[in-house]
PDB file of N, CA and C in Angstrom:
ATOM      1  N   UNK A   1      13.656  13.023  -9.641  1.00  0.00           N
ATOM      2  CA  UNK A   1      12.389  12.613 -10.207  1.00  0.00           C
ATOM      3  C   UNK A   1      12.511  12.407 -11.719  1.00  0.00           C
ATOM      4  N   UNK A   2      13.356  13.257 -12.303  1.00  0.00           N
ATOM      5  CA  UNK A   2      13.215  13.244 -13.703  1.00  0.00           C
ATOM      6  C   UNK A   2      14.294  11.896 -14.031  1.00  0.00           C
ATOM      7  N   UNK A   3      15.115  11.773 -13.608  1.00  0.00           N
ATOM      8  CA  UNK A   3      15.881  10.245 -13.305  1.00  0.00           C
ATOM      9  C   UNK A   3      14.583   9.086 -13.505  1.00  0.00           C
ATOM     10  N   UNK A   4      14.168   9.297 -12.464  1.00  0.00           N
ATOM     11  CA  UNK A   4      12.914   7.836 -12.518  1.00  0.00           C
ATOM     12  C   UNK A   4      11.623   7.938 -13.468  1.00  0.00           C
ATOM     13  N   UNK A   5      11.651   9.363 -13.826  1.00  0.00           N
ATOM     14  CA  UNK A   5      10.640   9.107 -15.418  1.00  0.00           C
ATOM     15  C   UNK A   5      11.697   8.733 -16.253  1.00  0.00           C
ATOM     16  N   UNK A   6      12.453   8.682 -16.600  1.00  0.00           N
ATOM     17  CA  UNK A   6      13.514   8.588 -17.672  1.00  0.00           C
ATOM     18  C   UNK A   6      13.343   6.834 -17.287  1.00  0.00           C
ATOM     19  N   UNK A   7      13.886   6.153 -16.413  1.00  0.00           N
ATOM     20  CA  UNK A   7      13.733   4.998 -15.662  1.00  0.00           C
ATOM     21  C   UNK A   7      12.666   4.302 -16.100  1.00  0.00           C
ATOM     22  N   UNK A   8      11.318   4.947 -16.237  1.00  0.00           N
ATOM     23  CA  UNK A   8      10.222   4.280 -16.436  1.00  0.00           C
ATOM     24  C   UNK A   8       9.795   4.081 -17.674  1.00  0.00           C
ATOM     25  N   UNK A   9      10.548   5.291 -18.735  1.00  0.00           N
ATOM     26  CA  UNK A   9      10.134   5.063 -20.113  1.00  0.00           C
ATOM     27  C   UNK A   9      11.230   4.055 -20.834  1.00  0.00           C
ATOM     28  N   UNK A  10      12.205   4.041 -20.228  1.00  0.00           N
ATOM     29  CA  UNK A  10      13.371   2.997 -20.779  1.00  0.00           C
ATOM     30  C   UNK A  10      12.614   1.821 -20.388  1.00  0.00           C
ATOM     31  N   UNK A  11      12.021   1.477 -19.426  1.00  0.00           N
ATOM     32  CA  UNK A  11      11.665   0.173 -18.898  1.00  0.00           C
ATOM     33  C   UNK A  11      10.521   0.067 -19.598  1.00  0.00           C
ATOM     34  N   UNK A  12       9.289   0.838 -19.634  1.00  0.00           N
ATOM     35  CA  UNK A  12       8.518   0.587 -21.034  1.00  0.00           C
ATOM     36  C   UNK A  12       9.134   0.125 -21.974  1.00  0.00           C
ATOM     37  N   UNK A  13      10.359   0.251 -22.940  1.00  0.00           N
ATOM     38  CA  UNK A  13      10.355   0.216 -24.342  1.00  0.00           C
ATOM     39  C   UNK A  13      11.192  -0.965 -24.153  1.00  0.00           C
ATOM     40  N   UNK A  14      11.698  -1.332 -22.724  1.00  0.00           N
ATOM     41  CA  UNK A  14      12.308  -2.720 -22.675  1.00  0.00           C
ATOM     42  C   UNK A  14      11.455  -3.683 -22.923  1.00  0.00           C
ATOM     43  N   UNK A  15      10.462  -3.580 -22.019  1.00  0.00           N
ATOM     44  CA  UNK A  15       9.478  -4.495 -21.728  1.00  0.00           C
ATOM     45  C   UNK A  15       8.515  -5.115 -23.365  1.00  0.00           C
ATOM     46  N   UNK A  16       8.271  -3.658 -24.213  1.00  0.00           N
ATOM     47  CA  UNK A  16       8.024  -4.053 -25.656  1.00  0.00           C
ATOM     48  C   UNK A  16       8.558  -4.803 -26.343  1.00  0.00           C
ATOM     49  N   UNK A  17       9.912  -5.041 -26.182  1.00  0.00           N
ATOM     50  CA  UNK A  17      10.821  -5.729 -26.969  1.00  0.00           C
ATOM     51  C   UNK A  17      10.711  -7.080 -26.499  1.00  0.00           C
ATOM     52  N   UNK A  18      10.744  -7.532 -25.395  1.00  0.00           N
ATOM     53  CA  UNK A  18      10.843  -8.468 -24.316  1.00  0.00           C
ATOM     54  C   UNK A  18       9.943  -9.756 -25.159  1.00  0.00           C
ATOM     55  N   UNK A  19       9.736 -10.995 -24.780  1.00  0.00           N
ATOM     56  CA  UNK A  19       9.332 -12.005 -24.898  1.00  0.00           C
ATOM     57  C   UNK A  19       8.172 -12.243 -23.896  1.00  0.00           C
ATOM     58  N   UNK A  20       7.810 -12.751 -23.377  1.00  0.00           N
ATOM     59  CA  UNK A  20       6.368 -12.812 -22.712  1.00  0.00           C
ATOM     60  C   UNK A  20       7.288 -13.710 -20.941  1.00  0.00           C
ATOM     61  N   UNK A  21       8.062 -14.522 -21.345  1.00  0.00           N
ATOM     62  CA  UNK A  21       9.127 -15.226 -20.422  1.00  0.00           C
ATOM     63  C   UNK A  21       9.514 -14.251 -19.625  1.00  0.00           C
ATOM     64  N   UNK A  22      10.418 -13.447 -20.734  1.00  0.00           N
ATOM     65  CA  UNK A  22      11.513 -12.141 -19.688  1.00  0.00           C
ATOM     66  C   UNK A  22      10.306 -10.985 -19.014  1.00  0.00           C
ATOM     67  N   UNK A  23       9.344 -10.877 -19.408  1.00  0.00           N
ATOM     68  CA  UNK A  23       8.421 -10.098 -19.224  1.00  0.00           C
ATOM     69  C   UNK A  23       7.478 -10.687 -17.710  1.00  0.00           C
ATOM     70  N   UNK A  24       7.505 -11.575 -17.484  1.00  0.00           N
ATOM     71  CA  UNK A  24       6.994 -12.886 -16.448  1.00  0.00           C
ATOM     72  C   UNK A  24       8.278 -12.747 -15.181  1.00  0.00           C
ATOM     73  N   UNK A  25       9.324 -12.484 -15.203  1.00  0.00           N
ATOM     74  CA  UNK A  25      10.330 -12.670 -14.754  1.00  0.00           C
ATOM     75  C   UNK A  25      10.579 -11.116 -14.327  1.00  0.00           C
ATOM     76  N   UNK A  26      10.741 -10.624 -15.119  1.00  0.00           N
ATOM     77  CA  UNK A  26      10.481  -8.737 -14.433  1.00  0.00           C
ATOM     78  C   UNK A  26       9.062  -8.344 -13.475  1.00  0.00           C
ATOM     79  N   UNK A  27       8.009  -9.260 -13.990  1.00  0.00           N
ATOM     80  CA  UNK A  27       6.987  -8.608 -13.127  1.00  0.00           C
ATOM     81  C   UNK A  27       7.006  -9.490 -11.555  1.00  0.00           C
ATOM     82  N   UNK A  28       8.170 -10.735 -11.671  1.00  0.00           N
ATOM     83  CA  UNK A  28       8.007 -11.085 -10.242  1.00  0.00           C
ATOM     84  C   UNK A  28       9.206 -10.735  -9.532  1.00  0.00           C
ATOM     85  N   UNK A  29      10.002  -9.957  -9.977  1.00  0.00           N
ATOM     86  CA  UNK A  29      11.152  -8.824  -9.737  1.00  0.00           C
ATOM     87  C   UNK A  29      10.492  -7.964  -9.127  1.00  0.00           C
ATOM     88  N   UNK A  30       9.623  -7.252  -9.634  1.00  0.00           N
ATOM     89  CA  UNK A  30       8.549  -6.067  -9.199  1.00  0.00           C
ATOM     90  C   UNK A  30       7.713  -6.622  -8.135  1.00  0.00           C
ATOM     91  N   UNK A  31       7.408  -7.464  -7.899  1.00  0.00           N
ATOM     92  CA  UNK A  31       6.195  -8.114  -6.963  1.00  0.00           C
ATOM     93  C   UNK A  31       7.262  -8.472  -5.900  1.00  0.00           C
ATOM     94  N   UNK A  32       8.293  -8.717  -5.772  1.00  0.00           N
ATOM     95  CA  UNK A  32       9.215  -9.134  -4.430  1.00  0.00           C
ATOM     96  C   UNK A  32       9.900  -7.897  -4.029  1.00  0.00           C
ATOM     97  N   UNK A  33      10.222  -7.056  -5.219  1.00  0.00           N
ATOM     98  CA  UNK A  33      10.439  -5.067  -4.526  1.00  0.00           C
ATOM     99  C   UNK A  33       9.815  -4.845  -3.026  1.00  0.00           C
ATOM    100  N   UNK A  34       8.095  -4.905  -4.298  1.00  0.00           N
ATOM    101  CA  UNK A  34       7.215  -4.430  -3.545  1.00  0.00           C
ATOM    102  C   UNK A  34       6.791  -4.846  -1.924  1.00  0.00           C
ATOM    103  N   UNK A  35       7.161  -6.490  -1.890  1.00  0.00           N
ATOM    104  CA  UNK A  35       6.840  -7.162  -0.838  1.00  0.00           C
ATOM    105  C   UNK A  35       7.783  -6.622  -0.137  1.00  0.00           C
ATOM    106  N   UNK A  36       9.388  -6.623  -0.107  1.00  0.00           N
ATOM    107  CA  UNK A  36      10.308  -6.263   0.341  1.00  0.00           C
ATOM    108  C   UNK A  36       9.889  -4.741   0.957  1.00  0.00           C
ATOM    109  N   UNK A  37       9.750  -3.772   0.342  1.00  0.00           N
ATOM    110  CA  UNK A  37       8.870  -2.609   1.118  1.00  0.00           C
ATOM    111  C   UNK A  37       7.988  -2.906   2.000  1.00  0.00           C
ATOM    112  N   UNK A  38       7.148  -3.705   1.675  1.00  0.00           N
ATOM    113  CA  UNK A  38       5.384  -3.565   2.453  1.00  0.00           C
ATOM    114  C   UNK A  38       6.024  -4.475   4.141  1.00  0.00           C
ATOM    115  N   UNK A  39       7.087  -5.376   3.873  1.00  0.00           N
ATOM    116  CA  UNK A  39       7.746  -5.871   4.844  1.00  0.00           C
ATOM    117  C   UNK A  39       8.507  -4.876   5.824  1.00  0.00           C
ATOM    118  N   UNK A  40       8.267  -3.848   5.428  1.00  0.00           N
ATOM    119  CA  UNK A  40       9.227  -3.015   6.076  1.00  0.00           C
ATOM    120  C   UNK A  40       8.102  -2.050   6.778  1.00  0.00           C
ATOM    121  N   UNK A  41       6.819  -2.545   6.799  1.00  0.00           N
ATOM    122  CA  UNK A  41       5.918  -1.980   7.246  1.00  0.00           C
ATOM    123  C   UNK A  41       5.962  -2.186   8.778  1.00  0.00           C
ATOM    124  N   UNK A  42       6.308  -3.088   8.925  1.00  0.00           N
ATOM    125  CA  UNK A  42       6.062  -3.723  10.001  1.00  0.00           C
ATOM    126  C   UNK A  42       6.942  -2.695  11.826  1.00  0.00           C
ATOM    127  N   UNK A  43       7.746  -2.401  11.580  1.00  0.00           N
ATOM    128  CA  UNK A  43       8.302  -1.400  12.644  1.00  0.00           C
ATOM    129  C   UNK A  43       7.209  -0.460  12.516  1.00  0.00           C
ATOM    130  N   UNK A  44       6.795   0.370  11.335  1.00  0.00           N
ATOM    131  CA  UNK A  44       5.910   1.452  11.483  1.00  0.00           C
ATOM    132  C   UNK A  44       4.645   0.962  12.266  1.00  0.00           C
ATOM    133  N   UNK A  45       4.388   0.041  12.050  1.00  0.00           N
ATOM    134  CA  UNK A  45       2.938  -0.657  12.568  1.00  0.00           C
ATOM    135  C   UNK A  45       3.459  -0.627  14.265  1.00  0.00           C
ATOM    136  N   UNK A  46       4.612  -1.170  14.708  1.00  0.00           N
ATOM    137  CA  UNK A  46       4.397  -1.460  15.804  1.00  0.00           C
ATOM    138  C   UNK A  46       4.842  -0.690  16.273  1.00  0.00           C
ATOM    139  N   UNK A  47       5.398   0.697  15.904  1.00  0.00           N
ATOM    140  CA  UNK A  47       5.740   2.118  16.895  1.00  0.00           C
ATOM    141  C   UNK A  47       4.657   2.694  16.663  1.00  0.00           C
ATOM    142  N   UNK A  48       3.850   2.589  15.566  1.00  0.00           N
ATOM    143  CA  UNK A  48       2.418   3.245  15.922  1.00  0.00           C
ATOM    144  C   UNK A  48       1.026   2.688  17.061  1.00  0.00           C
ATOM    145  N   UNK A  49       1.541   1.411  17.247  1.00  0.00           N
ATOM    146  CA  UNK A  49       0.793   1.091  18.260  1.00  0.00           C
ATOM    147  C   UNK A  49       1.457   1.503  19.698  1.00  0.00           C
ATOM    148  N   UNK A  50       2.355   1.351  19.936  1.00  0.00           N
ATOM    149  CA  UNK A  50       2.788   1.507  20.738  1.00  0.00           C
ATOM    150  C   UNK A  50       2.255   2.797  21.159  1.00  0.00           C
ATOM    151  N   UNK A  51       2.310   4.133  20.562  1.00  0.00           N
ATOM    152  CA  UNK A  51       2.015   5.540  20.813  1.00  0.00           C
ATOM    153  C   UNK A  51       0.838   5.526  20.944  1.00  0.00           C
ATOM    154  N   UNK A  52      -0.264   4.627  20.184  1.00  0.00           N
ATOM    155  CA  UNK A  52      -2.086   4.555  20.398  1.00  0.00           C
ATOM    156  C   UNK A  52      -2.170   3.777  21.773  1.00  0.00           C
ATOM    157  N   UNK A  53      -1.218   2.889  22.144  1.00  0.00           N
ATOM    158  CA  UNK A  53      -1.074   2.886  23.602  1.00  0.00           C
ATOM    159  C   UNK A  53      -1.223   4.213  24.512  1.00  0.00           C
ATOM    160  N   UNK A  54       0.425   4.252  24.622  1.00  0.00           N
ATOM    161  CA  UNK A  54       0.960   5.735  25.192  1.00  0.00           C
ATOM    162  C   UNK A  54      -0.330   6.727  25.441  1.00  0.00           C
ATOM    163  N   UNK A  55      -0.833   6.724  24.236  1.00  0.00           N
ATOM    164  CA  UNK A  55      -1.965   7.863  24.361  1.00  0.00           C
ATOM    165  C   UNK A  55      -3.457   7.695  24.867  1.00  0.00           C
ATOM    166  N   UNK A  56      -3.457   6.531  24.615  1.00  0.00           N
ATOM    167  CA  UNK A  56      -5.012   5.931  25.477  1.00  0.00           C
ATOM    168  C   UNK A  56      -4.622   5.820  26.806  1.00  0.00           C
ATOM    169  N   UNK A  57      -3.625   5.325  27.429  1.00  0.00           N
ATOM    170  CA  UNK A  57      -3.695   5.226  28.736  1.00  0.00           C
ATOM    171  C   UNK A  57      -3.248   6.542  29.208  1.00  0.00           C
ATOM    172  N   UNK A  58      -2.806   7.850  28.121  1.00  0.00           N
ATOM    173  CA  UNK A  58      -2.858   9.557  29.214  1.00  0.00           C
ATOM    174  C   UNK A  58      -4.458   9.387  29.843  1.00  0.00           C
ATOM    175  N   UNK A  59      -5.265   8.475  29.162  1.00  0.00           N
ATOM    176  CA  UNK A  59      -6.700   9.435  28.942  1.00  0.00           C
ATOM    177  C   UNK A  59      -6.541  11.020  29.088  1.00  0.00           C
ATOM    178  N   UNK A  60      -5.843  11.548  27.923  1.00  0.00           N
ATOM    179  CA  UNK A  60      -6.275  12.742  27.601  1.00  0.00           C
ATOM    180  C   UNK A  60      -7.202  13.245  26.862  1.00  0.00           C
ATOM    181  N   UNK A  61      -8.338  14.568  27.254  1.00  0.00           N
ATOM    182  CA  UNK A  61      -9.545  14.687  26.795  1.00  0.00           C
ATOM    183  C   UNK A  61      -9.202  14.784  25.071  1.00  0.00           C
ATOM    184  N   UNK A  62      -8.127  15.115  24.629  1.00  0.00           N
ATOM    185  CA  UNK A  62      -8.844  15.363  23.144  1.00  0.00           C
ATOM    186  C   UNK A  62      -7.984  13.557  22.369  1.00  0.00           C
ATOM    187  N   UNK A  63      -7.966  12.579  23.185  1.00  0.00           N
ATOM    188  CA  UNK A  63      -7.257  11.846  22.440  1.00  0.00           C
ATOM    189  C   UNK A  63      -7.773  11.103  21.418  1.00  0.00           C
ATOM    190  N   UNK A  64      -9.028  11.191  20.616  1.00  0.00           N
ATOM    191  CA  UNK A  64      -9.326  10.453  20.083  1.00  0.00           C
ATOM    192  C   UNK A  64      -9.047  11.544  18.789  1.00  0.00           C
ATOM    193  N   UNK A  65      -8.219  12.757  18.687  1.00  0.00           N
ATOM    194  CA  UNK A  65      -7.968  13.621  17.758  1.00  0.00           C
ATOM    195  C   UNK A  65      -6.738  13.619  17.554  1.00  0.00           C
ATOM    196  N   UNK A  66      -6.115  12.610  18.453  1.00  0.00           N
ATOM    197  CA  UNK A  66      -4.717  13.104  18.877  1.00  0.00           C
ATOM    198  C   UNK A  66      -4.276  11.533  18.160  1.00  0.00           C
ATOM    199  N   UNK A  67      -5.175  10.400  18.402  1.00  0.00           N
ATOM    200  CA  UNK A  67      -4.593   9.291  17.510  1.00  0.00           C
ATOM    201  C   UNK A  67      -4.924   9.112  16.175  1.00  0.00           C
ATOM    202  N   UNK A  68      -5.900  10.491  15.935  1.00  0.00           N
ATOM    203  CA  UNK A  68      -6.106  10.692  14.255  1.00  0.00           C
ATOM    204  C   UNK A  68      -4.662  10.837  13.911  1.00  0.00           C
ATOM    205  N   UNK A  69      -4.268  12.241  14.641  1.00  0.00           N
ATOM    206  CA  UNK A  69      -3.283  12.768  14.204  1.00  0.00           C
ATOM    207  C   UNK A  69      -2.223  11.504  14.040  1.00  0.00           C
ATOM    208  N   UNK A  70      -1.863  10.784  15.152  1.00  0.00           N
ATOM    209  CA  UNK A  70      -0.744   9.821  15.376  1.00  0.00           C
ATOM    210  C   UNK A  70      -1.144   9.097  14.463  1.00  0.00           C
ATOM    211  N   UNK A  71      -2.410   8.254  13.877  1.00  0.00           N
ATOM    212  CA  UNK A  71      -2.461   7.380  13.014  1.00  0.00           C
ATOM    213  C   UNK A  71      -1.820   8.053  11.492  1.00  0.00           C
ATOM    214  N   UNK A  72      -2.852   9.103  11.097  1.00  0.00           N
ATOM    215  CA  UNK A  72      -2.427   9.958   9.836  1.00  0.00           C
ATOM    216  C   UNK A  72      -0.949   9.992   9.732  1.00  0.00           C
ATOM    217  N   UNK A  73       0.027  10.402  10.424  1.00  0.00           N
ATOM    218  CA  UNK A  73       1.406  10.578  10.579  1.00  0.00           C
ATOM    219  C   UNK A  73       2.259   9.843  10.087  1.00  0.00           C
ATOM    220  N   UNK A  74       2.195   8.311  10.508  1.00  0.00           N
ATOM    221  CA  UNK A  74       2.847   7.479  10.077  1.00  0.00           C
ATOM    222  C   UNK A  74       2.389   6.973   9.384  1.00  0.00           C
ATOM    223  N   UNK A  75       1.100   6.823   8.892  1.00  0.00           N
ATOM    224  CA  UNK A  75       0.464   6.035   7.596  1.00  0.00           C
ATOM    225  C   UNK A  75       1.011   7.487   6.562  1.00  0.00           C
ATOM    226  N   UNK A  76       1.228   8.430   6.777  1.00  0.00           N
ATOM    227  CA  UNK A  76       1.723   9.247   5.427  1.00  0.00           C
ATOM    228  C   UNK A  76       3.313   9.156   5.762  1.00  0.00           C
ATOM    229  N   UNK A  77       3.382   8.930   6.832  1.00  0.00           N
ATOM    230  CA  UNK A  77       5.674   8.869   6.587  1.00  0.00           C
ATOM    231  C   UNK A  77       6.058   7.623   5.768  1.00  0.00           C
ATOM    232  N   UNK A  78       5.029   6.346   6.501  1.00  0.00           N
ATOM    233  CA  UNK A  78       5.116   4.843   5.773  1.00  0.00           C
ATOM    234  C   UNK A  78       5.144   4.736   4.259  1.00  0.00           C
ATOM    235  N   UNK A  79       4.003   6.127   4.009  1.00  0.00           N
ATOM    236  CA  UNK A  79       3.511   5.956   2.403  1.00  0.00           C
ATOM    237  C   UNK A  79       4.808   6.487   1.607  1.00  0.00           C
ATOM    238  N   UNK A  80       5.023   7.973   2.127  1.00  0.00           N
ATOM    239  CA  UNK A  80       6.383   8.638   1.883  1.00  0.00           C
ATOM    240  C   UNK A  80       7.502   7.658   1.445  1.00  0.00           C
ATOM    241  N   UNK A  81       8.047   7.241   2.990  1.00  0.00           N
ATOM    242  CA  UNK A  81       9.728   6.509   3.131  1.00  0.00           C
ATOM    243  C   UNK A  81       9.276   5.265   1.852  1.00  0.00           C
ATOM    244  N   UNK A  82       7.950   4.395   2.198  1.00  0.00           N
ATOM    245  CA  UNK A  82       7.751   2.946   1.231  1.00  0.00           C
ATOM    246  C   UNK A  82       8.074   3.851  -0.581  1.00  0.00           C
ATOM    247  N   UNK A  83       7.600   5.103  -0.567  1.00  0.00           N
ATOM    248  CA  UNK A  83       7.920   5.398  -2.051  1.00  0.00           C
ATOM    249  C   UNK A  83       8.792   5.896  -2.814  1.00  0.00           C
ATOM    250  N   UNK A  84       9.361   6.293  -1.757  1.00  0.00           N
ATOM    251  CA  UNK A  84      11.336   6.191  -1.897  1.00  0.00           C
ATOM    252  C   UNK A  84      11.873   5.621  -2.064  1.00  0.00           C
ATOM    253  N   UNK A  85      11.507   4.601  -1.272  1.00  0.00           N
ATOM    254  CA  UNK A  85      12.765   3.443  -1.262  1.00  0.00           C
ATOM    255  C   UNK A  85      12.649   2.173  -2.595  1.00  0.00           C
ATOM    256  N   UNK A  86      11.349   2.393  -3.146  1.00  0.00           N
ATOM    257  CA  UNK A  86      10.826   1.343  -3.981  1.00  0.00           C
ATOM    258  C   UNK A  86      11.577   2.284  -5.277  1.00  0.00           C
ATOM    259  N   UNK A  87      11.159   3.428  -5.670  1.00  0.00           N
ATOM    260  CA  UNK A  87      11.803   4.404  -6.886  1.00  0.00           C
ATOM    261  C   UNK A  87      13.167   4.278  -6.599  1.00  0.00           C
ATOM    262  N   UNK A  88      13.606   4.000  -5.659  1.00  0.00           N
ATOM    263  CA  UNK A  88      15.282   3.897  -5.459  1.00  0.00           C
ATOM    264  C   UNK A  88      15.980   2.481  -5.542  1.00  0.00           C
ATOM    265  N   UNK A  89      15.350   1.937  -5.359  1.00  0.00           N
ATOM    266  CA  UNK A  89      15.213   0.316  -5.543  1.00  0.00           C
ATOM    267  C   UNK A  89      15.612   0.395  -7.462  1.00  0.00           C
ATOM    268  N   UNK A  90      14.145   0.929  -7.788  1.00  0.00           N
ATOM    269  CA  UNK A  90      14.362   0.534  -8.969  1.00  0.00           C
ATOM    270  C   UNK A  90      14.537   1.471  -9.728  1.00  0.00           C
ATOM    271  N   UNK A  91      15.195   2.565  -9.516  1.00  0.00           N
ATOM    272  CA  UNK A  91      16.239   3.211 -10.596  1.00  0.00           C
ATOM    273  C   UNK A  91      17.379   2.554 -10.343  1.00  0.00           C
ATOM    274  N   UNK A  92      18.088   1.826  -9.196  1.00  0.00           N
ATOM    275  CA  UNK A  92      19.497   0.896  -9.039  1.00  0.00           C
ATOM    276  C   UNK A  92      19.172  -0.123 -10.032  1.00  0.00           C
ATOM    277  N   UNK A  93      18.066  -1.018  -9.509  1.00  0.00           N
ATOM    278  CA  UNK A  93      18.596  -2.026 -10.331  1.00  0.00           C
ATOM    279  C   UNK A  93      17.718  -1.891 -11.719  1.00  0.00           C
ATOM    280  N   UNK A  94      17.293  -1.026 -12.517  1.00  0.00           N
ATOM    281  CA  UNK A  94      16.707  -0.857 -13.498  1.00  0.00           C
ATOM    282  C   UNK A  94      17.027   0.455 -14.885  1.00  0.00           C
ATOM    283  N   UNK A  95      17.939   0.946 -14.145  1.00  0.00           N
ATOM    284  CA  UNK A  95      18.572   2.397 -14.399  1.00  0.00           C
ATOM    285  C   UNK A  95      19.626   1.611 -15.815  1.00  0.00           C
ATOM    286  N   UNK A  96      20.322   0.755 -15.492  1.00  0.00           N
ATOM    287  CA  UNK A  96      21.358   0.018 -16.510  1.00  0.00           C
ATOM    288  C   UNK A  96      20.390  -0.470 -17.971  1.00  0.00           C
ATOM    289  N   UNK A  97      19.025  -0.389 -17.949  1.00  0.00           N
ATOM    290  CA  UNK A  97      18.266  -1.019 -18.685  1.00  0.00           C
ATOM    291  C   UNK A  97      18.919  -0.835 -20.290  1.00  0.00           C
ATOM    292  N   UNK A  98      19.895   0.136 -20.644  1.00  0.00           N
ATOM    293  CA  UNK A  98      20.341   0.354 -22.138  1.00  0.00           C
ATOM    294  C   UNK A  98      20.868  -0.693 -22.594  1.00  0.00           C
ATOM    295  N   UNK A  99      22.239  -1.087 -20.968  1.00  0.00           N
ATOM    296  CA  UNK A  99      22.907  -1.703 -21.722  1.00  0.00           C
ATOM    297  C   UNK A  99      22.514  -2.838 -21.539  1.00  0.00           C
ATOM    298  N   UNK A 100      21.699  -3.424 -20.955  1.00  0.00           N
ATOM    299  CA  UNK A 100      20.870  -4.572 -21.333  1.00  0.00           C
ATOM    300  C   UNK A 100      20.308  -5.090 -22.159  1.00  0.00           C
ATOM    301  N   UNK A 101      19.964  -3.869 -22.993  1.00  0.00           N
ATOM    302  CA  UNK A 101      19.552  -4.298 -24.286  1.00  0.00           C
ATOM    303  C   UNK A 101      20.501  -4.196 -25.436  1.00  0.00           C
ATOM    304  N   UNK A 102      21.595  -3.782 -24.954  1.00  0.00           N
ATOM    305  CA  UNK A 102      22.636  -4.165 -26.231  1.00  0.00           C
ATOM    306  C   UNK A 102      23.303  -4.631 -26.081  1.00  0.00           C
ATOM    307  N   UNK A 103      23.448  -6.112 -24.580  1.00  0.00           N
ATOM    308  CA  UNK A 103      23.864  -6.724 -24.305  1.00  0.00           C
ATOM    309  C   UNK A 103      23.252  -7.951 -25.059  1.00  0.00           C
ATOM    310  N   UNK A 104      21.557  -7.843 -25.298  1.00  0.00           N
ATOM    311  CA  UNK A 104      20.863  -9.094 -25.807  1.00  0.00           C
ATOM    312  C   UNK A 104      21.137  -8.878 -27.003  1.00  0.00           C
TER     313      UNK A 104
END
């Protein structure tokens, strides 16, 4: 964690320096991350239906507590794994940010 605050304040003081261009160009870096995650939504979506299946056709009496539970589950593993993988994303490719700037 302390890696990706470190990560985030280097990338602040990049971004200050930056031109309004390179600054345009990082934020659609960030916007295709993000898509790249939210794309990865898509298995979670459809093993969670699958189980709101599974579980409507037990008709078991408490199931409408039981696909809270199943919904809650993977909408917090989705939220979890999606915020991992995005902070890991971009401490890789954002972590080098020094010598980038004493490369320019």
């Amino acid at each position: 964690m302390k890696k990706f605050i470190n990560t985030i304040k280097e990338l602040i003081k990049y971004c200050t320096k930056k031109p309004f261009k390179d600054l345009l160009k990082l934020l659609g870096e960030l916007l295709i991350i993000a898509l790249i995650v939210a794309i990865f939504k898509l298995p979670f979506i459809m093993i969670r239906d699958f189980g709101i299946e599974l579980i409507t056709s037990m008709g078991l009496r408490f199931s409408n507590i039981m696909l809270l539970i199943w919904n809650l589950g993977f909408d917090l593993s989705y939220l979890v794994i999606g915020i991992i993988i995005y902070i890991h994303i971009l401490n890789k490719r954002y972590n080098n940010i020094n010598e980038t700037k004493k490369d320019l």
